[in-house]
C-alpha atoms as a PDB file:
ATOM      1  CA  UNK A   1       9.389  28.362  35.710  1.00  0.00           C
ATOM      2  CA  UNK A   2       7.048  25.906  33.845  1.00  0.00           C
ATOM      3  CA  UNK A   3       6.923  25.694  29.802  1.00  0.00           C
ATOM      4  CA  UNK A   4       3.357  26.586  30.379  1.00  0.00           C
ATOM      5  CA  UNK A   5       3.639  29.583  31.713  1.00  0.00           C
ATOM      6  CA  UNK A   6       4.099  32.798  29.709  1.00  0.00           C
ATOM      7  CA  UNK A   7       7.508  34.754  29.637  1.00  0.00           C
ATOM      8  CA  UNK A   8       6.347  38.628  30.499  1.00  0.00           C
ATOM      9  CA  UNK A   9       9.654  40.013  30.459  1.00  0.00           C
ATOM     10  CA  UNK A  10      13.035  39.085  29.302  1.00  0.00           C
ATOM     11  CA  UNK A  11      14.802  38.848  32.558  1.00  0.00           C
ATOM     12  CA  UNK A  12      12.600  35.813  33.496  1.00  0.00           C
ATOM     13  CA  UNK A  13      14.265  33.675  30.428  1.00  0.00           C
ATOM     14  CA  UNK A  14      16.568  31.279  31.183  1.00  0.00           C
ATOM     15  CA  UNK A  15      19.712  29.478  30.312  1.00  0.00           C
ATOM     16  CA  UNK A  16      21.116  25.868  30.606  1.00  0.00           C
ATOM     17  CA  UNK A  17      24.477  25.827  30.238  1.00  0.00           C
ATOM     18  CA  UNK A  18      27.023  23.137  29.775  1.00  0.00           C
ATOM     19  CA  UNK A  19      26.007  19.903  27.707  1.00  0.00           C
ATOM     20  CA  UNK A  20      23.173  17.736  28.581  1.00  0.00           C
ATOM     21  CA  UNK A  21      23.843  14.056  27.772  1.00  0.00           C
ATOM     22  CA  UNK A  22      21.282  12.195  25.899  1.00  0.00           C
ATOM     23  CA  UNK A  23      20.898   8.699  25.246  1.00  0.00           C
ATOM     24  CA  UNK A  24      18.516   6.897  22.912  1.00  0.00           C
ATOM     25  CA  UNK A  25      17.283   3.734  20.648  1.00  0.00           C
ATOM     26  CA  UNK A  26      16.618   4.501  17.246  1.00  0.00           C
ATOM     27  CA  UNK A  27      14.301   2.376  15.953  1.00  0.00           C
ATOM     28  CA  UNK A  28      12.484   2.012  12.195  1.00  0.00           C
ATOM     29  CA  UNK A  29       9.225   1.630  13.003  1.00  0.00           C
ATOM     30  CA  UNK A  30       6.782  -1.241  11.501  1.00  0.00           C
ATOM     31  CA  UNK A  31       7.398  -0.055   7.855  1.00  0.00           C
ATOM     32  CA  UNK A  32      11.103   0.873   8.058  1.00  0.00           C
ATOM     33  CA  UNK A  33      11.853  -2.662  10.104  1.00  0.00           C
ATOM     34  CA  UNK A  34      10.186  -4.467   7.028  1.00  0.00           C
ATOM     35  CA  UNK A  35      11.570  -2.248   4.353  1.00  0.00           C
ATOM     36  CA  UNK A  36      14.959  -3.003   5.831  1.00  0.00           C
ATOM     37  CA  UNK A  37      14.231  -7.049   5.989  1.00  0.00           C
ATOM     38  CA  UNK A  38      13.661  -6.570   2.466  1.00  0.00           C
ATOM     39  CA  UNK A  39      16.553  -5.312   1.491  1.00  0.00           C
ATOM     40  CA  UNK A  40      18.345  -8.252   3.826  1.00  0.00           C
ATOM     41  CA  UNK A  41      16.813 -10.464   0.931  1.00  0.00           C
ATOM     42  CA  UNK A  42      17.930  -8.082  -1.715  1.00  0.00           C
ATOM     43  CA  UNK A  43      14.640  -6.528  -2.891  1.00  0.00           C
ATOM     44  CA  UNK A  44      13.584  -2.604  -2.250  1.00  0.00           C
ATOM     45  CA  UNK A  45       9.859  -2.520  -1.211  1.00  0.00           C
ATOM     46  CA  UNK A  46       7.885   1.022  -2.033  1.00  0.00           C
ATOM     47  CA  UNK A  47       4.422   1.327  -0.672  1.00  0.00           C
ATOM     48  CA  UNK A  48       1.750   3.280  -3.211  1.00  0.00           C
ATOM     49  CA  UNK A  49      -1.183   4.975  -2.078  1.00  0.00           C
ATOM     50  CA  UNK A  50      -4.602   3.374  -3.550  1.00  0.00           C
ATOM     51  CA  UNK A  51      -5.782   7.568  -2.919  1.00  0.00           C
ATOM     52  CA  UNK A  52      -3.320   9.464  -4.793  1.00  0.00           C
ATOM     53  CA  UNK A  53      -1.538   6.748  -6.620  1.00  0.00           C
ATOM     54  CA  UNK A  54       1.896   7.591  -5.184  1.00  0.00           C
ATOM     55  CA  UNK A  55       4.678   5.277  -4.641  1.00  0.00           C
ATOM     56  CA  UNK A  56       6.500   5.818  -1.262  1.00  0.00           C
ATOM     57  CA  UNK A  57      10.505   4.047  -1.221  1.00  0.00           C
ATOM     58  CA  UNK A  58      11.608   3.819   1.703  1.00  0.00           C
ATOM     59  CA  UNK A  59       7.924   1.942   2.174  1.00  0.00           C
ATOM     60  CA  UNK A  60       5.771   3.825   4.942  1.00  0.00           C
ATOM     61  CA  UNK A  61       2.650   3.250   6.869  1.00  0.00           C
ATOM     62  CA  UNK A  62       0.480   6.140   5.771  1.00  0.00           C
ATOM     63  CA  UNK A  63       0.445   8.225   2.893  1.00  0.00           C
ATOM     64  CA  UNK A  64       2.057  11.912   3.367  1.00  0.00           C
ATOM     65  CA  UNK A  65       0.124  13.358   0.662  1.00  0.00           C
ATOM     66  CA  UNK A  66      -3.172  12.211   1.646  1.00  0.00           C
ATOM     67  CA  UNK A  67      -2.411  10.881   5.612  1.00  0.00           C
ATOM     68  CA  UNK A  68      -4.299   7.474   4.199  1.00  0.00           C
ATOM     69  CA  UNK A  69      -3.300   4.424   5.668  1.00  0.00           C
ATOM     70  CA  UNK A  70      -0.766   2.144   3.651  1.00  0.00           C
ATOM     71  CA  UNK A  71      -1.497  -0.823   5.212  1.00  0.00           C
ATOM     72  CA  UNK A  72      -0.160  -4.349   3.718  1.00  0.00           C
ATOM     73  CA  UNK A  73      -1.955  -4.801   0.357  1.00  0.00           C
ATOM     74  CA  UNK A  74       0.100  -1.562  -0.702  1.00  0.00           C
ATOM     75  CA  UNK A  75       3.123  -2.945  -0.596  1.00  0.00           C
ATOM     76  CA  UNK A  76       5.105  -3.459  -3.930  1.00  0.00           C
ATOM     77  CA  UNK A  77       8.406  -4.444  -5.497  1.00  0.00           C
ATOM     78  CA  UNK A  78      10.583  -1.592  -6.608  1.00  0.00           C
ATOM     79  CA  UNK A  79      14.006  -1.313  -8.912  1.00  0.00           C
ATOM     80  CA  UNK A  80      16.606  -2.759  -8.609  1.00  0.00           C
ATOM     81  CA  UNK A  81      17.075  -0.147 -11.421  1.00  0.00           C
ATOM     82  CA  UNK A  82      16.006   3.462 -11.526  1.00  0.00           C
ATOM     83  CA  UNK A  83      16.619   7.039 -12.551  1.00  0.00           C
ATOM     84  CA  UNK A  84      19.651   9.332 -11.032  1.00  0.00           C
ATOM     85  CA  UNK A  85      17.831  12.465 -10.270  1.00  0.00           C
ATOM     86  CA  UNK A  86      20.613  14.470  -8.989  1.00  0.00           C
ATOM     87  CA  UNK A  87      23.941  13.963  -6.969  1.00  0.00           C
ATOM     88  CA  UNK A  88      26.714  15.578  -4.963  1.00  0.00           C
ATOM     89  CA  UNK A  89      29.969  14.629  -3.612  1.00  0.00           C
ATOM     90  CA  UNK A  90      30.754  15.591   0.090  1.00  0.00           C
ATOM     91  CA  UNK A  91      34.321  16.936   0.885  1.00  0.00           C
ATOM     92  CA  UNK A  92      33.483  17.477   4.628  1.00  0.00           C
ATOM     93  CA  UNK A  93      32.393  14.404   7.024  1.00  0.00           C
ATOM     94  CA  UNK A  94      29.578  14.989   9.387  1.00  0.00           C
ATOM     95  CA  UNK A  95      32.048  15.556  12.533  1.00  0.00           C
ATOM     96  CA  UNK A  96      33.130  18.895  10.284  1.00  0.00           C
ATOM     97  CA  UNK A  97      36.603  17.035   9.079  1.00  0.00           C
ATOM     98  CA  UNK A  98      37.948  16.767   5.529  1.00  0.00           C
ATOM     99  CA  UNK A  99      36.409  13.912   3.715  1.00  0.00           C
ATOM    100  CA  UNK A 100      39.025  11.838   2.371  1.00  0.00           C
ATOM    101  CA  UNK A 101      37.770  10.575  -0.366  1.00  0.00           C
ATOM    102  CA  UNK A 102      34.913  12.595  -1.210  1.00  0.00           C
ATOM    103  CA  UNK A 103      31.635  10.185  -1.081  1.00  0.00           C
ATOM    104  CA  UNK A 104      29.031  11.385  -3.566  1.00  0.00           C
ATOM    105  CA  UNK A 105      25.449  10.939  -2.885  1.00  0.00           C
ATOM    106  CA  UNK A 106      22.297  10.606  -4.902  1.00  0.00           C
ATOM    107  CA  UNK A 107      18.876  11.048  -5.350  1.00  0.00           C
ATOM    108  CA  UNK A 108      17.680   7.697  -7.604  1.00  0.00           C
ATOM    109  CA  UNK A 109      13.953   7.489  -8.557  1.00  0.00           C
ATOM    110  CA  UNK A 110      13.140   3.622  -8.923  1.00  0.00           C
ATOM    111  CA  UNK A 111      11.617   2.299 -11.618  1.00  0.00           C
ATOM    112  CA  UNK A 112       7.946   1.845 -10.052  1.00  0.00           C
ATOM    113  CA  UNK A 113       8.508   4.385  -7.998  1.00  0.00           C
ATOM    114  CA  UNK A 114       7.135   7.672  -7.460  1.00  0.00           C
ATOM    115  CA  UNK A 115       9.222   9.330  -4.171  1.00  0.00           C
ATOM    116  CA  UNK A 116      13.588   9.443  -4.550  1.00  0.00           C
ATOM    117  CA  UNK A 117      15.358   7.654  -2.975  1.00  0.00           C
ATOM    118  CA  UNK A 118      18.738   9.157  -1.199  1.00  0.00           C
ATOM    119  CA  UNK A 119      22.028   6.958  -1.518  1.00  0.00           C
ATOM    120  CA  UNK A 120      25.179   6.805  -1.896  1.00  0.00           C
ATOM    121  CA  UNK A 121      26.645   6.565  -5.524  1.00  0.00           C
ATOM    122  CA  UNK A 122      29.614   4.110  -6.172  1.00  0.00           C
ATOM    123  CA  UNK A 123      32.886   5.807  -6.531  1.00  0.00           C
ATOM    124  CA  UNK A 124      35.299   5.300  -9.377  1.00  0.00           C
ATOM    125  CA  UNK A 125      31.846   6.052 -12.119  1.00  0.00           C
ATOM    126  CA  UNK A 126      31.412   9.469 -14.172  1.00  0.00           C
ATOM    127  CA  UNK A 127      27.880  10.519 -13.242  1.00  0.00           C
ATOM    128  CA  UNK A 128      25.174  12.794 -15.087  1.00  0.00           C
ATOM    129  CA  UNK A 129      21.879  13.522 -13.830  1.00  0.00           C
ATOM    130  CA  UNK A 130      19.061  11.700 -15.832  1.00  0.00           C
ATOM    131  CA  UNK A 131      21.578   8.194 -16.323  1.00  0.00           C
ATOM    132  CA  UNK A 132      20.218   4.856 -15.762  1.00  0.00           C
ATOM    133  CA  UNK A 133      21.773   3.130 -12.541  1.00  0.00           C
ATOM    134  CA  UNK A 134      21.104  -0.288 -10.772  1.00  0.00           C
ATOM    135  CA  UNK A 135      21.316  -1.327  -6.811  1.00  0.00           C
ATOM    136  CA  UNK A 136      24.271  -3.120  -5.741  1.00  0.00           C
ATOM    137  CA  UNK A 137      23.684  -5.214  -2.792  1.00  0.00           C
ATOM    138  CA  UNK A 138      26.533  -6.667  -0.256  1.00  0.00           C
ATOM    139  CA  UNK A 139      26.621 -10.546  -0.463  1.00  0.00           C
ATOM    140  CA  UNK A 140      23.917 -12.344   1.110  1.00  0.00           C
ATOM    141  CA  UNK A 141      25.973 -13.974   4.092  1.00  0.00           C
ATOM    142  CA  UNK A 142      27.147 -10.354   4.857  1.00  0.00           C
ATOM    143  CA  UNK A 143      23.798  -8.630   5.297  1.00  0.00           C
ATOM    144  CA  UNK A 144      22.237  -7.732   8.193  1.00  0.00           C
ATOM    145  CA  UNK A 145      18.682  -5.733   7.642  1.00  0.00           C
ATOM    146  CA  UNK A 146      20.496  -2.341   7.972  1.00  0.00           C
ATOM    147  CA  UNK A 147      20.318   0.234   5.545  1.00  0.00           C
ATOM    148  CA  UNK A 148      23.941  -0.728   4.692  1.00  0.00           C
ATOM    149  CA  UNK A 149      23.021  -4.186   3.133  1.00  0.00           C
ATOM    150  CA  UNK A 150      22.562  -1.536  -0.058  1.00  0.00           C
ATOM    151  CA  UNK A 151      25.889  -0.905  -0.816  1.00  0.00           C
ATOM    152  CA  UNK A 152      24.499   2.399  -3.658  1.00  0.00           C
ATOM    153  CA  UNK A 153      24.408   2.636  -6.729  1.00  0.00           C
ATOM    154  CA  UNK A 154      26.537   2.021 -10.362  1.00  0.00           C
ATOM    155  CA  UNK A 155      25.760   2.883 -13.836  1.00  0.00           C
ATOM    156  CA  UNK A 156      23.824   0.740 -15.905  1.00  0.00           C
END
């Protein structure tokens, strides 16, 4: 039976079972690939909307307020420092096992900045919503363009 077609009755619905394997390339996109080559250099790139005046981190290529385009004159230097919104620690890994230690995450608004950015917090540091933090970055000759390259985050 084709998607297109309507179900009338229930005995025409079916079921798949078993597991379907699925393979796939991520990949960032335009923006994402040259938000992530700036973090390779140590800077955090935000993208602001000339509409609505909002500032976009990670950088995009249109405006999800507005759907204007954010094309390259938008682009502009954000941080290193910012704002801890709010954080978390996990206790459970994402394959459902005990997290040992618990990471704790965080939601820092950069300074220039308008949209949060989600990261992980350094561990070892007392955190309160509302502190000041910074972005710590992994030594040059060990980054790569991958989200990673940002290490998180650590009190100011």
């Amino acid at each position: 039976m084709p998607l297109i077609e309507r179900i009338q009755h229930l005995d025409e619905v079916r079921v798949w079972r078993g597991a379907i394997q699925l393979e796939g390339v991520y990949t960032a996109g335009v923006a994402g690939e040259r938000w992530l080559r700036g973090l390779q250099t140590g800077k955090i790139y935000g993208t602001r909307c000339s509409r609505c005046q909002y500032t976009y981190v990670p950088a995009r290529r249109f405006c999800e307020r507005c759907l204007g385009p954010l094309g390259e004159d938008t682009w502009i230097e954000v941080g290193p420092q910012g704002t801890l919104v709010s954080w978390t620690r996990l206790h459970v890994a994402p394959d459902g096992t005990r997290q040992v230690p618990p990471r704790t995450i965080g939601l820092i608004r950069l300074d220039g900045a308008d949209a949060v950015l989600v990261h992980e917090l350094i561990e070892g540091q007392e955190w309160t919503s509302g502190m000041r933090v910074e972005a710590v970055f992994r030594p040059p000759a060990e980054r790569s363009g991958s989200i990673r390259d940002l290490l998180g985050f650590r009190p100011l």
